[in-house]
Protein backbone atom coordinates (compact mmCIF):
# COMPACT_ATOMS: atom_id res chain seq x y z
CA UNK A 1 12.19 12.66 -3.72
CA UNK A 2 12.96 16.02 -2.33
CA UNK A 3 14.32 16.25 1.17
CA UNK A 4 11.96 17.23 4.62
CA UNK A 5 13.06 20.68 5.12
CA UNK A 6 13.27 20.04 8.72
CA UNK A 7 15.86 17.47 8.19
CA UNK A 8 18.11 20.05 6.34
CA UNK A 9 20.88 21.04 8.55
CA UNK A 10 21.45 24.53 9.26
CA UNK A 11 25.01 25.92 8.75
CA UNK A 12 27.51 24.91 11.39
CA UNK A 13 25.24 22.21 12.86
CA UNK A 14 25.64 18.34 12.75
CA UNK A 15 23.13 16.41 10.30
CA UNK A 16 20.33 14.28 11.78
CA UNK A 17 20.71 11.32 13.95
CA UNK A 18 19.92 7.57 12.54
CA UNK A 19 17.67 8.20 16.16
CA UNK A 20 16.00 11.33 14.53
CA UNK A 21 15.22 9.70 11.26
CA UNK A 22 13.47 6.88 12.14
CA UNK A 23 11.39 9.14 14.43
CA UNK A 24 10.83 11.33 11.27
CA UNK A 25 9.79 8.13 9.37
CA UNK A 26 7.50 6.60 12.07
CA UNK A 27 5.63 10.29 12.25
CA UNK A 28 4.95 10.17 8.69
CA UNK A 29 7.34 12.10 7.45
CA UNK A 30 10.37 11.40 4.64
CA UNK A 31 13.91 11.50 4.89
CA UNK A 32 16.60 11.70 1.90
CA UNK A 33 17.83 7.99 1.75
CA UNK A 34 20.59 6.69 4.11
CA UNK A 35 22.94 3.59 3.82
CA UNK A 36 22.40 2.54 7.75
CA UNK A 37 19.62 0.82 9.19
CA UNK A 38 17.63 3.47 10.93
CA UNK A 39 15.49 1.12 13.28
CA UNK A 40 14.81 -2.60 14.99
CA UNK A 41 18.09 -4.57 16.41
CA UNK A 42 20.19 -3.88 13.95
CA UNK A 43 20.27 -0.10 13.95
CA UNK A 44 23.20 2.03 13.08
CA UNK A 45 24.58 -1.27 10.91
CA UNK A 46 24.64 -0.88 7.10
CA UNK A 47 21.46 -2.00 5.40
CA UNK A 48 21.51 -5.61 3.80
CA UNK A 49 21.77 -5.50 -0.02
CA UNK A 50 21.93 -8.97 -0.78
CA UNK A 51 19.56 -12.46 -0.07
CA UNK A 52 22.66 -13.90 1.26
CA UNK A 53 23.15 -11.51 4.24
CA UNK A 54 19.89 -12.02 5.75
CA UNK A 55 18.98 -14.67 9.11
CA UNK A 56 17.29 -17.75 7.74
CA UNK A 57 14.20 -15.59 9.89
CA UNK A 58 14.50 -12.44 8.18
CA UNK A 59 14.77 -14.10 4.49
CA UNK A 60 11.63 -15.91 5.11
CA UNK A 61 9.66 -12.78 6.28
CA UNK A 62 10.92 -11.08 3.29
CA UNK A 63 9.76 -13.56 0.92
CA UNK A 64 6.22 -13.28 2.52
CA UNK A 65 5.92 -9.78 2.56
CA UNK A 66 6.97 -9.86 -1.28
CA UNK A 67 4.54 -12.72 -2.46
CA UNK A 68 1.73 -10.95 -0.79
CA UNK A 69 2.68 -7.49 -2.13
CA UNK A 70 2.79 -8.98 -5.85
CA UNK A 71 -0.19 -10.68 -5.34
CA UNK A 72 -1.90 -7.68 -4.76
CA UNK A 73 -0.98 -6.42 -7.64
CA UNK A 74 -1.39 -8.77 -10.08
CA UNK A 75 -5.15 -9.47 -8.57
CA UNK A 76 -5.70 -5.69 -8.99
CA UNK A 77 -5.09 -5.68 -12.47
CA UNK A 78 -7.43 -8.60 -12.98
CA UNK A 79 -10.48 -6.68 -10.95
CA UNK A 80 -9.63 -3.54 -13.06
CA UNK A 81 -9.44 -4.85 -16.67
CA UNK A 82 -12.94 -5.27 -17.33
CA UNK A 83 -13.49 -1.30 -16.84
CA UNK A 84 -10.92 -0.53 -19.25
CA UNK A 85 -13.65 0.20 -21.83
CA UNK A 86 -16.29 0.81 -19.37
CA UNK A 87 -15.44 3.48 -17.34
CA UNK A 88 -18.12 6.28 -17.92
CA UNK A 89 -15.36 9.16 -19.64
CA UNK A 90 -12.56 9.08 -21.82
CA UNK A 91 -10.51 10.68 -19.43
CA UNK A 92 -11.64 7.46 -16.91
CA UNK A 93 -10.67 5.21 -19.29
CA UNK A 94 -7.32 6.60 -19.33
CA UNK A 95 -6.78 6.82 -15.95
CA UNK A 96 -7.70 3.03 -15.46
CA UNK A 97 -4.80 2.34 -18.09
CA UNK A 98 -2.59 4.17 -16.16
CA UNK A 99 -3.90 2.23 -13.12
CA UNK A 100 -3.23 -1.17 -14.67
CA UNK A 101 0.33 -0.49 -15.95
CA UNK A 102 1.61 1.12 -12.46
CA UNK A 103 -0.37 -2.23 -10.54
CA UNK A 104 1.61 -4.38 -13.37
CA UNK A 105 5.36 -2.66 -12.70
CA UNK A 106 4.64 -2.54 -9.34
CA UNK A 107 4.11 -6.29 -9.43
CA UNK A 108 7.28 -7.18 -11.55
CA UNK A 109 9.47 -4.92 -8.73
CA UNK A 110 8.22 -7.55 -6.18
CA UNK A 111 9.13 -9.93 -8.63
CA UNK A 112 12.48 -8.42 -8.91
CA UNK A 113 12.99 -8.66 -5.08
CA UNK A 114 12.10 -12.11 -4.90
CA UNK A 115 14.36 -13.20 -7.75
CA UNK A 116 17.27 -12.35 -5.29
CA UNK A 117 15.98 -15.46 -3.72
CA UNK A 118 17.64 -17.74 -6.53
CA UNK A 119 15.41 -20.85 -7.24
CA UNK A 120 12.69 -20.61 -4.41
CA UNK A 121 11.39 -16.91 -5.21
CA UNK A 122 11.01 -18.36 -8.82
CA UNK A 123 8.90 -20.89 -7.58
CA UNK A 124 7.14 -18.52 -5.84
CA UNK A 125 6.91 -15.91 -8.81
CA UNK A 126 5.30 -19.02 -11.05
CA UNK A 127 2.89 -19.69 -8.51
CA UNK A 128 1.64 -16.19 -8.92
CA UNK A 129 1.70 -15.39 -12.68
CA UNK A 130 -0.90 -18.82 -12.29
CA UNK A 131 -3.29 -17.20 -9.56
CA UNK A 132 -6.62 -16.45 -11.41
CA UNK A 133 -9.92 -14.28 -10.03
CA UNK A 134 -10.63 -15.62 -6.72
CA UNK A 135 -7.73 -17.16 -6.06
CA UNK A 136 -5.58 -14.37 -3.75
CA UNK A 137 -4.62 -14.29 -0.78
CA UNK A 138 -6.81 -11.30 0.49
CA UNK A 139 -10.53 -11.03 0.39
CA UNK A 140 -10.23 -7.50 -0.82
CA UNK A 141 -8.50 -9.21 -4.15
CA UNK A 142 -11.48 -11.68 -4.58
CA UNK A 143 -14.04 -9.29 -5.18
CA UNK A 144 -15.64 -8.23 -8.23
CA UNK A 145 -16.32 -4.30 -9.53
CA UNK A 146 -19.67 -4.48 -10.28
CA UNK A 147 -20.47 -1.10 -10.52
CA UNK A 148 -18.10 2.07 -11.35
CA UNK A 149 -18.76 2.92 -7.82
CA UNK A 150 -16.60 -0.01 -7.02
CA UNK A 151 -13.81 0.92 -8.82
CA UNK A 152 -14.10 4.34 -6.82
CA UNK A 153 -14.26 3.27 -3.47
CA UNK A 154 -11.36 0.48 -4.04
CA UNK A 155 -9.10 2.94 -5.29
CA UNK A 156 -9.98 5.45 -2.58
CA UNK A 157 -9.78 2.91 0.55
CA UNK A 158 -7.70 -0.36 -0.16
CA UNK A 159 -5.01 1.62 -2.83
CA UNK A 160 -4.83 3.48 0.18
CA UNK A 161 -4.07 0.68 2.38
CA UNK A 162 -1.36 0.19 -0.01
CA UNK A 163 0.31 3.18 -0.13
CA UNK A 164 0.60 2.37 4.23
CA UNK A 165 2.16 -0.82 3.42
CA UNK A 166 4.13 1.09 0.94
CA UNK A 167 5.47 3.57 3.48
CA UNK A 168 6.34 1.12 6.12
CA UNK A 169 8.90 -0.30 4.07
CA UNK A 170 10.58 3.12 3.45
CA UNK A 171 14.02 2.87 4.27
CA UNK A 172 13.72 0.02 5.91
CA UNK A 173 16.57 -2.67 6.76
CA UNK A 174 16.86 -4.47 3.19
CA UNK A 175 18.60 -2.18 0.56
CA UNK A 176 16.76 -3.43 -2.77
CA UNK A 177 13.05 -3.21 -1.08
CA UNK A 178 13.92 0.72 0.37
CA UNK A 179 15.40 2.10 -3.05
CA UNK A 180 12.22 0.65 -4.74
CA UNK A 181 9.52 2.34 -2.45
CA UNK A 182 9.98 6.44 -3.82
CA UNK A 183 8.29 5.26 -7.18
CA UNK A 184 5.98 3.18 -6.42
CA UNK A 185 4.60 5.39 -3.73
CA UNK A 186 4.38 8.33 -6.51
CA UNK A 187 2.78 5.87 -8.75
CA UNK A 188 0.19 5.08 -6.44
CA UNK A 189 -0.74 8.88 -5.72
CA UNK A 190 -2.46 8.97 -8.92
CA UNK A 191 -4.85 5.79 -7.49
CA UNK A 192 -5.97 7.46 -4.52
CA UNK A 193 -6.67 11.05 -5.78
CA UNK A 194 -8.77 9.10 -8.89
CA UNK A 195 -10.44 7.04 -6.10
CA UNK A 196 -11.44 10.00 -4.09
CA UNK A 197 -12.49 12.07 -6.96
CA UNK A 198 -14.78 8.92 -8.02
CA UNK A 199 -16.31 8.51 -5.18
CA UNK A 200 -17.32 12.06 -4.91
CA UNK A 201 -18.64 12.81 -8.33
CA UNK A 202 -20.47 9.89 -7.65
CA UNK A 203 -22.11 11.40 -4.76
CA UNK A 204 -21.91 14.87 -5.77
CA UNK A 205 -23.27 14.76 -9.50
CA UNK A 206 -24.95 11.33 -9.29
CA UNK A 207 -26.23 10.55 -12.63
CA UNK A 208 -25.52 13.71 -14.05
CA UNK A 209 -21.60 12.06 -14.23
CA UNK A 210 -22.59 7.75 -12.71
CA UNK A 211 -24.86 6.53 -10.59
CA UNK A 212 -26.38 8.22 -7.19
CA UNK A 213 -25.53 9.14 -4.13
CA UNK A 214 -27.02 6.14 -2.46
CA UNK A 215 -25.05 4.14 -4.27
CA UNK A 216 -21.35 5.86 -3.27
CA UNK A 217 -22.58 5.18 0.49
CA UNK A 218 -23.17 1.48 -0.45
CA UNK A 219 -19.28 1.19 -1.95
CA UNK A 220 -18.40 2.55 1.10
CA UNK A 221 -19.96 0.36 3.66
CA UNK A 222 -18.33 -2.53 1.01
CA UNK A 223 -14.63 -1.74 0.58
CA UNK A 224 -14.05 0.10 4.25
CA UNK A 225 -14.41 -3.25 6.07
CA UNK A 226 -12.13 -5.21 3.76
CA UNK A 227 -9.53 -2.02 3.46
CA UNK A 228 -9.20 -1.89 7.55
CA UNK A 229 -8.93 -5.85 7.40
CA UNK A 230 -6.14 -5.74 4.85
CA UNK A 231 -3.77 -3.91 7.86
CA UNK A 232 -4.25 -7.92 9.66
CA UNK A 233 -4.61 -8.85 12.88
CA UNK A 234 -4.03 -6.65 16.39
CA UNK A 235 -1.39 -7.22 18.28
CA UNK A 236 0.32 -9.34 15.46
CA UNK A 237 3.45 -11.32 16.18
CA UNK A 238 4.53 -10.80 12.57
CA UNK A 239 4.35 -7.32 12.56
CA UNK A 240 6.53 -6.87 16.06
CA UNK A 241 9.06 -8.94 13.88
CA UNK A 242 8.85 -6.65 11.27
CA UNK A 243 9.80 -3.62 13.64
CA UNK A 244 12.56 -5.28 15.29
CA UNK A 245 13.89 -6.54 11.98
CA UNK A 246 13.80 -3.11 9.84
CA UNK A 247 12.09 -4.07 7.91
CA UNK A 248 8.53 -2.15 9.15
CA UNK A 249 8.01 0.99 11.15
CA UNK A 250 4.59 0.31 12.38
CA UNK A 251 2.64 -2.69 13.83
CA UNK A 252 -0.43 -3.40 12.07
CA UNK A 253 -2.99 -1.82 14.53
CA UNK A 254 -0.72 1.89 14.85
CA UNK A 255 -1.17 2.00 11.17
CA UNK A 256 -4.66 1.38 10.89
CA UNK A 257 -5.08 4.17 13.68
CA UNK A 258 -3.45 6.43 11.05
CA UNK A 259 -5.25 5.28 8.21
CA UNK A 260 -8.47 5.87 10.02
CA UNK A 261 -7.78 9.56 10.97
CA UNK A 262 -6.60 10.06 7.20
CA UNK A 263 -9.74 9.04 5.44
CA UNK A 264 -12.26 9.90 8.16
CA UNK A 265 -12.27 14.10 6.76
CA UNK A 266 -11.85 12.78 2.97
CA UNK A 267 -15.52 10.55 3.31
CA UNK A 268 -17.09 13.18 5.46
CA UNK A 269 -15.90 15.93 2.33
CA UNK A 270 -17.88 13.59 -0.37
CA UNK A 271 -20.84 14.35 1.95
CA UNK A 272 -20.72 10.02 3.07
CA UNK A 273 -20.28 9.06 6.18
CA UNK A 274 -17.57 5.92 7.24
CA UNK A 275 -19.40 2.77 9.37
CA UNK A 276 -17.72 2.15 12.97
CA UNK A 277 -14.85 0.19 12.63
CA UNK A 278 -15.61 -2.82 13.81
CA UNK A 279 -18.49 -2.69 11.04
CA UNK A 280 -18.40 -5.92 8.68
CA UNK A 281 -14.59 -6.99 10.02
CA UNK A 282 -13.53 -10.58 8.67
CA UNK A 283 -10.07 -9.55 11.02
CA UNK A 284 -9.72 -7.66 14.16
């Protein structure tokens, strides 16, 4: 990961401040990685690097944020595999294989994390190499591609959501979930651009490359809802915990804000228009 040039010192002047970095991190923007914890109570400490160092409080959040994050993954590659040989071009088809492996490394690195939790992260890692279609833990998982368009719009708007989640967890207070974040998040680039570029050949081209026009709006007014759902719930006691632990830089409802200014010029650039907000919301 190459450094933010604006976090380069310049000759005779003292580096950024743990202060300045987390700011840096919380606008957005990336950092070269640090040893200290840059945010929450603990700032200025060094980050935790094993299971053993955490607060029974902090170990248990940890756990959930991992079983959820694998969970997504593993249900991803399950909604994807039947368009391995379906997708409409060879160079798709590809793409959806590179897709599947990234959503099935990204899952074992959760995996990894959780092992660190000796005999109850296994039990948790069993439980979800036995989860099946339908099964997961968000709705956004439980739902079928029917149509190409699907696989479009969920790889534009809920990989998205991912890559958020993703970047919350940069640097954050636990050494082993930070130094695993730079990959994945370069992993999942490739998702979003494929999504995007779906979604608007879709509508652009319409059958000339798949489907219609009409048909792109439709997987938007679908996967938008459950992709602005997937942040949780407003004003979320979890997330607060999160913040003050290190272990996330935003509560749930600033990143949805910043989600929702991202992909509100990439629809309207696909020539589709996003529903309000509050459209179709299972959680506000």
């Amino acid at each position: 990961m190459s450094a933010d040039p604006s976090q380069t010192p310049l000759p005779g002047t003292n580096p950024p401040s743990g202060p300045a970095l987390a700011k840096t991190l919380r606008e957005g923007g990336t950092i070269e990685p640090v040893r200290e914890i840059l945010w929450g109570d603990a700032a200025g400490v060094r980050k935790y690097e094993s299971a053993e160092e955490l607060t029974p409080e902090m170990r248990k959040l940890i756990i959930r944020l991992m079983v959820v994050q694998a969970d997504t993954e593993f249900a991803s590659i399950q909604q994807h595999r039947p368009w391995l040989d379906g997708a409409p071009t060879l160079e798709d088809r590809w793409i959806e294989a590179r897709i599947v492996a990234d959503e099935s490394r990204h899952g074992l690195q959760a995996c990894r994390i959780l092992r660190d939790f000796g005999e109850e992260g296994q039990q948790y890692i069993d439980d979800l190499l036995s989860k099946r279609e339908g099964q997961h833990k968000l709705d956004a998982f439980n739902m079928k591609f029917d149509r190409w368009s699907d696989v479009g719009a969920f790889t534009c708007f809920v990989d998205r959501v991912g890559v958020y989640q993703l970047r919350a967890f940069q640097e954050c207070a636990y050494g082993p979930l930070a130094r695993a974040m730079p990959l994945m998040l370069s992993e999942e680039q490739l998702h979003l651009n494929f999504g995007f570029s779906v979604l608007k050949r879709i509508s652009k081209d319409g059958p000339k490359y798949y489907g219609s026009k009409e048909e792109a709006q439709a997987a938007v007014h679908k996967w938008y809802p459950r992709a602005l759902d997937m942040f949780g719930h407003s004003h979320s006691e979890t997330s607060q915990k999160a913040i003050a632990m290190g272990l996330k830089r935003w509560t749930n409802e600033e990143a949805r804000a910043l989600y929702i200014k991202e992909v509100t010029p990439l629809v309207a650039s696909m020539g589709l228009e996003l529903p309000s907000p509050d459209f179709d919301r299972h959680i506000l």
